[in-house]
C-alpha atoms as a PDB file:
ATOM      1  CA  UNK A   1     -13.927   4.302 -20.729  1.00  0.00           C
ATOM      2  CA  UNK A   2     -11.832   7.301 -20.879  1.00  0.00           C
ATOM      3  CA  UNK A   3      -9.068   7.819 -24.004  1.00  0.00           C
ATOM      4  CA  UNK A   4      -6.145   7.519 -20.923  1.00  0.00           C
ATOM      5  CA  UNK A   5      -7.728   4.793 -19.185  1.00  0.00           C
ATOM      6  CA  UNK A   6      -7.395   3.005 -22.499  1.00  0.00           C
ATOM      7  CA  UNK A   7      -4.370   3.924 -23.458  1.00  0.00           C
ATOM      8  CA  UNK A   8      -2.883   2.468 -20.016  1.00  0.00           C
ATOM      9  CA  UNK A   9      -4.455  -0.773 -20.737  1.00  0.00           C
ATOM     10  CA  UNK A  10      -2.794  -0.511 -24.033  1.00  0.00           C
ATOM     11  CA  UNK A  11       0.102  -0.204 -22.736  1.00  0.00           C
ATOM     12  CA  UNK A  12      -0.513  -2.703 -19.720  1.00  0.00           C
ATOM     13  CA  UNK A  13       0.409  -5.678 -22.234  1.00  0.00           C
ATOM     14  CA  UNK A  14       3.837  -4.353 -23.918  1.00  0.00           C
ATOM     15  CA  UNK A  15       5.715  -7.400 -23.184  1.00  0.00           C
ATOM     16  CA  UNK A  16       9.158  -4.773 -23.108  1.00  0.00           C
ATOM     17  CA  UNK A  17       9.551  -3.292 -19.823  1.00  0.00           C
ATOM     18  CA  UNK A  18      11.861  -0.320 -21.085  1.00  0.00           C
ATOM     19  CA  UNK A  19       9.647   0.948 -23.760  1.00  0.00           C
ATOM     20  CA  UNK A  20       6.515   0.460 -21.627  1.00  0.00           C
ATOM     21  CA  UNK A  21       8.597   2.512 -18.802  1.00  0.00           C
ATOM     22  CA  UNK A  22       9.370   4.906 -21.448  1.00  0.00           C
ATOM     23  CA  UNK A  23       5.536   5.441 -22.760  1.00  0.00           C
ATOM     24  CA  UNK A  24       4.392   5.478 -19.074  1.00  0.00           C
ATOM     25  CA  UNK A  25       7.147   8.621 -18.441  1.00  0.00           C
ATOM     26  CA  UNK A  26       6.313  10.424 -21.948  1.00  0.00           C
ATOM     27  CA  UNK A  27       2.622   9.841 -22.263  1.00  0.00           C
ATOM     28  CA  UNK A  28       1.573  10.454 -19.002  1.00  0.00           C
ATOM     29  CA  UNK A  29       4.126  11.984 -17.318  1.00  0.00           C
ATOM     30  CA  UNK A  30       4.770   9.191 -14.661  1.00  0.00           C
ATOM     31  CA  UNK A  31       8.042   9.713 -12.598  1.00  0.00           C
ATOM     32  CA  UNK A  32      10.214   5.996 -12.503  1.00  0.00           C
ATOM     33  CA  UNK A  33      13.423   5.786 -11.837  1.00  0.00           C
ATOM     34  CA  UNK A  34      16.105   3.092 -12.716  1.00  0.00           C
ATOM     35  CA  UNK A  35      15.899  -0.573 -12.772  1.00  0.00           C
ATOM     36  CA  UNK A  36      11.889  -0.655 -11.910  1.00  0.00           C
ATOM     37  CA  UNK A  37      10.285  -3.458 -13.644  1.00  0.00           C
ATOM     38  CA  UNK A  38       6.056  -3.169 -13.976  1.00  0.00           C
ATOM     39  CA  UNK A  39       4.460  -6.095 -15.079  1.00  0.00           C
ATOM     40  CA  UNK A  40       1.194  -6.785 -16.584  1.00  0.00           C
ATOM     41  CA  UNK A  41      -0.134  -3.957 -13.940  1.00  0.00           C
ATOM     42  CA  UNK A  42      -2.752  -1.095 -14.272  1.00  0.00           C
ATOM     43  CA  UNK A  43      -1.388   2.273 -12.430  1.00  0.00           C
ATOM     44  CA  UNK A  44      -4.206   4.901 -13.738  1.00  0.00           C
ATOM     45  CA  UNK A  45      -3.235   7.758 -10.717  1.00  0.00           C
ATOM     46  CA  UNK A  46      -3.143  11.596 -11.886  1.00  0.00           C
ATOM     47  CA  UNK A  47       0.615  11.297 -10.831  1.00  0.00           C
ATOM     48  CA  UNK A  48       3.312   8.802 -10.196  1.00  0.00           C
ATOM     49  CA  UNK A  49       6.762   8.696  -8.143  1.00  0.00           C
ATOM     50  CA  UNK A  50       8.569   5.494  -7.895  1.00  0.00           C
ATOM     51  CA  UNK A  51      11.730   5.150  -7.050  1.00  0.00           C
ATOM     52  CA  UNK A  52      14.841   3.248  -8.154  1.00  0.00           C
ATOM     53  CA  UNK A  53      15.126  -0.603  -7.974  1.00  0.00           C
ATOM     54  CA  UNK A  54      11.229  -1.322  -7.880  1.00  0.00           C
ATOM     55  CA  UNK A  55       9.102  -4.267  -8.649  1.00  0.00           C
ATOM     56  CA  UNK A  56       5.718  -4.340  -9.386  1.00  0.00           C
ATOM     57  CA  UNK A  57       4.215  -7.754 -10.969  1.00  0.00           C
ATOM     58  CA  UNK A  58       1.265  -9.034 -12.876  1.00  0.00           C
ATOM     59  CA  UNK A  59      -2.270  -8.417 -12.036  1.00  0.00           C
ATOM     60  CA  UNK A  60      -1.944  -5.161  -9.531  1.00  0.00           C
ATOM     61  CA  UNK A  61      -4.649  -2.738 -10.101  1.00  0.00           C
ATOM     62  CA  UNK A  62      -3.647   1.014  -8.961  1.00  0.00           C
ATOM     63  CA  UNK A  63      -6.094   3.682  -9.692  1.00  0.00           C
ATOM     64  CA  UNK A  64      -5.656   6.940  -7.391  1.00  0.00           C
ATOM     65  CA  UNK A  65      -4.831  10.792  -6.911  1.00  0.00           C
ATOM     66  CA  UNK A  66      -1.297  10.588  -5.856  1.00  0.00           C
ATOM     67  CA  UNK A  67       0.984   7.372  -5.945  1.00  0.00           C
ATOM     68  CA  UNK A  68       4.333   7.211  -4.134  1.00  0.00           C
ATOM     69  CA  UNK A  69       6.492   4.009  -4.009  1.00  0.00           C
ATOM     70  CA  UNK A  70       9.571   4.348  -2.756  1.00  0.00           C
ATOM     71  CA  UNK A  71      12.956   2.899  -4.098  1.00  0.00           C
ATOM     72  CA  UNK A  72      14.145  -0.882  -3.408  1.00  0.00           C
ATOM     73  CA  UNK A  73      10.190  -1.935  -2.110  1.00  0.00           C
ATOM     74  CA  UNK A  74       8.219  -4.413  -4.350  1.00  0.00           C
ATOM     75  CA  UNK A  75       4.440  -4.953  -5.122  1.00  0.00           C
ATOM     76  CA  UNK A  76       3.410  -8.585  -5.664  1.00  0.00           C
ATOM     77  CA  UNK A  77       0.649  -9.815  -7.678  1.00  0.00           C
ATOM     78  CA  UNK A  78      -3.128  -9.315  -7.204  1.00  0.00           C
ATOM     79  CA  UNK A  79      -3.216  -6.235  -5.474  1.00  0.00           C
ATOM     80  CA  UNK A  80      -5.630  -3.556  -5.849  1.00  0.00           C
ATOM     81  CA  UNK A  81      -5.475  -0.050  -4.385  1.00  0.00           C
ATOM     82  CA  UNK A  82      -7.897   1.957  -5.551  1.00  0.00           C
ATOM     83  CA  UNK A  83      -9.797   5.342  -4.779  1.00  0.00           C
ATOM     84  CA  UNK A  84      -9.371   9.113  -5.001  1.00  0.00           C
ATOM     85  CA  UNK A  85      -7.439  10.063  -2.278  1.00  0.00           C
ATOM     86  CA  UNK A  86      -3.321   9.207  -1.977  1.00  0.00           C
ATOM     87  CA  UNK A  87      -1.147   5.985  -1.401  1.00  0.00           C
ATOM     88  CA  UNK A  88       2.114   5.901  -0.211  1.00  0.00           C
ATOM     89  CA  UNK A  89       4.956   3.286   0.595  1.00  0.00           C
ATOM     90  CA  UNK A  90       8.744   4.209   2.052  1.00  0.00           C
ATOM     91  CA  UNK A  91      11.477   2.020   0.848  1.00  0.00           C
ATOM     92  CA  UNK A  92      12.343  -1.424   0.924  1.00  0.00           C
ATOM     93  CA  UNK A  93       8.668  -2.080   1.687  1.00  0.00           C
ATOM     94  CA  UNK A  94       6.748  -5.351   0.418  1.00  0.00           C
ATOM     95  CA  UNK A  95       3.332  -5.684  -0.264  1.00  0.00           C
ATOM     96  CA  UNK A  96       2.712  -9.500  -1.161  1.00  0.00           C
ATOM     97  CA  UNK A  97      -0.544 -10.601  -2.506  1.00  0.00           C
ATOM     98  CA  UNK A  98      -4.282 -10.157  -3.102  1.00  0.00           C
ATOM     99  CA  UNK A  99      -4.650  -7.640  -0.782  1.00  0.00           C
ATOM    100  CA  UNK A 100      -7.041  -4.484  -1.058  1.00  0.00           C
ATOM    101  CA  UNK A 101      -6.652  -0.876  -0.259  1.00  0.00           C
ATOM    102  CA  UNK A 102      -9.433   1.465  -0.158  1.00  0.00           C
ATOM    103  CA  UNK A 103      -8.443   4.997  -0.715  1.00  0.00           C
ATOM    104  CA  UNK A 104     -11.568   7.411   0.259  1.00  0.00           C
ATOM    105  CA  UNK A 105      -8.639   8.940   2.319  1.00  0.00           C
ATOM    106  CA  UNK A 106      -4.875   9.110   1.929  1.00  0.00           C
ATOM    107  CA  UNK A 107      -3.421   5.686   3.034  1.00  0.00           C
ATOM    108  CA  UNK A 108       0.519   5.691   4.278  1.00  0.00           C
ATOM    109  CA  UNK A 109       3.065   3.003   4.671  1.00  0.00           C
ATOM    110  CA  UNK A 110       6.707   3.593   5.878  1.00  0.00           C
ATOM    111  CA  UNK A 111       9.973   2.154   5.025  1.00  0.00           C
ATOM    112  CA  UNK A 112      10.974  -1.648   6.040  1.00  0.00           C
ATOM    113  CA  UNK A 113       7.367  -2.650   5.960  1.00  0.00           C
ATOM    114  CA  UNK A 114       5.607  -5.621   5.085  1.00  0.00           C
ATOM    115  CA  UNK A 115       1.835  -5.758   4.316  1.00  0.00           C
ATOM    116  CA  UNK A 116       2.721 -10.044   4.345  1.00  0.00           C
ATOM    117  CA  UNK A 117       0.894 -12.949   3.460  1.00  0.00           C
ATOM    118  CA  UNK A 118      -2.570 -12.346   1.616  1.00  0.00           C
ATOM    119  CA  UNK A 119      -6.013 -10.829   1.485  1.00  0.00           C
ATOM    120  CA  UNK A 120      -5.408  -8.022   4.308  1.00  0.00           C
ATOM    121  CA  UNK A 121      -8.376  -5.109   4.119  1.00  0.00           C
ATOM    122  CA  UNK A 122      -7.061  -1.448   4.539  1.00  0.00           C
ATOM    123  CA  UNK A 123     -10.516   1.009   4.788  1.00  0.00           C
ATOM    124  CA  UNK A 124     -10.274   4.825   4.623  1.00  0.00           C
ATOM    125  CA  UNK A 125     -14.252   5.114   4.983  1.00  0.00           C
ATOM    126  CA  UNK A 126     -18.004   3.895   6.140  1.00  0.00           C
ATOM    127  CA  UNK A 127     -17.860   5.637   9.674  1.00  0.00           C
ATOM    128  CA  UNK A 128     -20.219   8.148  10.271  1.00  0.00           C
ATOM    129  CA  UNK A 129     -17.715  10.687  10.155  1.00  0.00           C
ATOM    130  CA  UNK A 130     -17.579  10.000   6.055  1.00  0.00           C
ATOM    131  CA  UNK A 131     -20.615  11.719   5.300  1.00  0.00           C
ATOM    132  CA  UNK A 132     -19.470  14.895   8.581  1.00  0.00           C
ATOM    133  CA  UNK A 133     -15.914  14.864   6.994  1.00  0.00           C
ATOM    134  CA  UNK A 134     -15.260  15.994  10.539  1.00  0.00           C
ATOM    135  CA  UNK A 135     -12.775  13.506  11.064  1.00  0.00           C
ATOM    136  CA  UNK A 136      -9.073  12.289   9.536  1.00  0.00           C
ATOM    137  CA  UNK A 137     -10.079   8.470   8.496  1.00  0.00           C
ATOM    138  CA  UNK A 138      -6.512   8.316   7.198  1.00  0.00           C
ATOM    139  CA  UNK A 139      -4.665   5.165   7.731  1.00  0.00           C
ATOM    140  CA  UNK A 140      -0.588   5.479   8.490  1.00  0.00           C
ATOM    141  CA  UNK A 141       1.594   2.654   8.890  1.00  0.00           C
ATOM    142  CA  UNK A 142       5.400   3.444  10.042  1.00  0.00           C
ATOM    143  CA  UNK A 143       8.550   1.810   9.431  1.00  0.00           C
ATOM    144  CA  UNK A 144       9.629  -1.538   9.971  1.00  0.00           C
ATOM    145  CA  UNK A 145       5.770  -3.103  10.636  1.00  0.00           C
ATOM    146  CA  UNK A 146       4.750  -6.438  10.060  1.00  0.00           C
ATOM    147  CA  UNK A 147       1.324  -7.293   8.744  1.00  0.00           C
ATOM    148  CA  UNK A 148       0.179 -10.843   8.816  1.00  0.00           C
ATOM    149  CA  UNK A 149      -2.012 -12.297   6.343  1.00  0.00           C
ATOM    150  CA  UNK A 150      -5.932 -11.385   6.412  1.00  0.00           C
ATOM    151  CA  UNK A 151      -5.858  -8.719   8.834  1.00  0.00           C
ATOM    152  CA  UNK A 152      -8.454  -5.948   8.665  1.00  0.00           C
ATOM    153  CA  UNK A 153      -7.992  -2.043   9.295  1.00  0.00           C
ATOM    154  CA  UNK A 154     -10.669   0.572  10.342  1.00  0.00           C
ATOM    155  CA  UNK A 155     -10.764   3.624   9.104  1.00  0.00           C
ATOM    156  CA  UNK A 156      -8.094   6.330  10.919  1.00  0.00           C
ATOM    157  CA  UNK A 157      -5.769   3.679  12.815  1.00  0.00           C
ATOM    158  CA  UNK A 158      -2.389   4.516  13.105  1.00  0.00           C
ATOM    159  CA  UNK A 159       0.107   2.210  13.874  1.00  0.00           C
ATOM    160  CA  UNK A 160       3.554   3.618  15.220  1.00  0.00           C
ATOM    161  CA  UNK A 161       6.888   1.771  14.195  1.00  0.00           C
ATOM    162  CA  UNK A 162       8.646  -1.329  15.233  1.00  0.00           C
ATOM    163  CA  UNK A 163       5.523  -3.368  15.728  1.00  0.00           C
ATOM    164  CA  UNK A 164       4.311  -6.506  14.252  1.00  0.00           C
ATOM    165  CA  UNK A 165       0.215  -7.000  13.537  1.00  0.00           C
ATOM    166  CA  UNK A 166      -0.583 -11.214  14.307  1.00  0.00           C
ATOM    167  CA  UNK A 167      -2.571 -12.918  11.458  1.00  0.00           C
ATOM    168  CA  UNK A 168      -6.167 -12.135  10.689  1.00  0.00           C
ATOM    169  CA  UNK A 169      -6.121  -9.265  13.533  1.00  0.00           C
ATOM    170  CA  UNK A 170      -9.332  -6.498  13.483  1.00  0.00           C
ATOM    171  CA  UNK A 171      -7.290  -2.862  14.143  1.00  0.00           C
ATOM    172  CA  UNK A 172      -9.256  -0.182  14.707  1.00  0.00           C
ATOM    173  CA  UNK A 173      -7.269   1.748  16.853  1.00  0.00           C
ATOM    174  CA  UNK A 174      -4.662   3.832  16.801  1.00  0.00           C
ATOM    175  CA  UNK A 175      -1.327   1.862  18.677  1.00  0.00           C
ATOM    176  CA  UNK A 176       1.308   4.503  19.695  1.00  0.00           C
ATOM    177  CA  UNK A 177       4.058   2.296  21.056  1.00  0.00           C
ATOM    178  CA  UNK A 178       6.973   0.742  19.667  1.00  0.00           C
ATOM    179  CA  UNK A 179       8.153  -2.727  19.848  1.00  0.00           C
ATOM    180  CA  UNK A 180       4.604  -4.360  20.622  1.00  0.00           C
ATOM    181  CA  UNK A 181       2.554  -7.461  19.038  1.00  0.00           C
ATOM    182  CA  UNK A 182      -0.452  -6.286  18.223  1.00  0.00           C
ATOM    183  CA  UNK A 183      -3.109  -8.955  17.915  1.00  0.00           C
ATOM    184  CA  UNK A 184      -6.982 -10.078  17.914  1.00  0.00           C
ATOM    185  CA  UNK A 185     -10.308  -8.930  17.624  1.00  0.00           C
ATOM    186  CA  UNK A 186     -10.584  -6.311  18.370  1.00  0.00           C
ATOM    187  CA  UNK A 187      -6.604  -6.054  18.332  1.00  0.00           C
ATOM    188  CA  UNK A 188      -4.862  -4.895  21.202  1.00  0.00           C
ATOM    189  CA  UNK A 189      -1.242  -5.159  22.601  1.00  0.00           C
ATOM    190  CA  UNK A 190      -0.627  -8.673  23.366  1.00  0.00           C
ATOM    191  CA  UNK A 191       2.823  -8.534  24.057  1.00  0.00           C
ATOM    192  CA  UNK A 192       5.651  -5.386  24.711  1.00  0.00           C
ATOM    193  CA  UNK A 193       9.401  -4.889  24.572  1.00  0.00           C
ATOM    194  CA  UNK A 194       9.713  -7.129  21.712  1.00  0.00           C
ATOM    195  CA  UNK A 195      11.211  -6.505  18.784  1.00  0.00           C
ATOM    196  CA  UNK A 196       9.843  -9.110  16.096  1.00  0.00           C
ATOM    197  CA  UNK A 197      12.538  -8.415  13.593  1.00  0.00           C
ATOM    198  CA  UNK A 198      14.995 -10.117  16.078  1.00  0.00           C
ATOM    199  CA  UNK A 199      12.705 -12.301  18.176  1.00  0.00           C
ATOM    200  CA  UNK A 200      10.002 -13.856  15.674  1.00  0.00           C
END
């Protein structure tokens, strides 16, 4: 175990969120703006951006290149996101529990999204084109997208804005419209012209 690694776990279990805040900023260099509460979380990432008004709680493991959370969006317990490549999330986003996020490649989330519910699998690699590199296995997410509980993501999918993912759903696609459920195994449009934020 690295000096930093253990200095972050050190600092994992100050019970006083502004002097933790404070270490995390002078220490390491970490970029946090105001009001962000981090609770008894590991963020071990080469740098840090997080924006005003954010939560993250207890038990969240977050070890990557570059992490960007953006202001007003929250991080519930039992995450882990964890790689060498770069996660981002917009604002007022949600990530709720136990879910994993493999980062062999960047993975991005936009603003107004949930990743809902629990245990949801997000993988940036194991395609043949891991070992060719000859492909983006990237995985973006857009604003304002719903992801129910236990749903599983290929490597590369994209999934454009205004669209809600059904429970336990197998993407590995990329889904370029708007205003679609998205649901299955594999997933696939089930329903259009729907906007879940009004009609669900």
């Amino acid at each position: 175990m690295s000096i930093r690694t253990l200095v972050l776990k050190i600092i994992k279990y100050i019970p006083l969120n502004s002097f933790k805040i404070f270490l995390l900023k002078k220490i390491f260099g970490y970029s946090i703006g105001k009001n962000v509460k981090i609770g008894k979380a590991l963020i071990i990432c080469d740098k840090v951006e997080i924006g005003d008004n954010v939560f993250i709680a207890d038990r969240n493991f977050i070890s990557c290149g570059a992490l960007s959370i953006g202001s007003k969006t929250s991080i519930h317990s039992g995450n882990i996101i964890l790689g060498s490549a770069n996660f981002s999330i917009g604002n007022d986003s949600r990530i709720i529990n136990d879910h994993y996020f493999d980062l062999y490649c960047n993975i991005n989330i936009g603003n107004n999204t949930w990743i809902a519910g629990k245990e949801s699998q997000f993988w940036t690699h194991g395609s043949i084109h891991t070992k060719s590199k000859t492909k983006d296995l990237s995985i973006t997410i857009k604003n304002d997208v719903y992801v129910g509980s236990r749903s599983l993501f290929a490597p590369g999918v994209f999934v454009e804005s205004e669209n809600l993912i059904g429970l336990g759903s197998v993407v590995n696609q990329k889904f370029l419209e708007r205003k679609t459920i998205i649901s299955g195994n594999p997933a696939s449009v089930v329903k259009r012209d729907i906007d879940w934020r009004l009609n669900w």
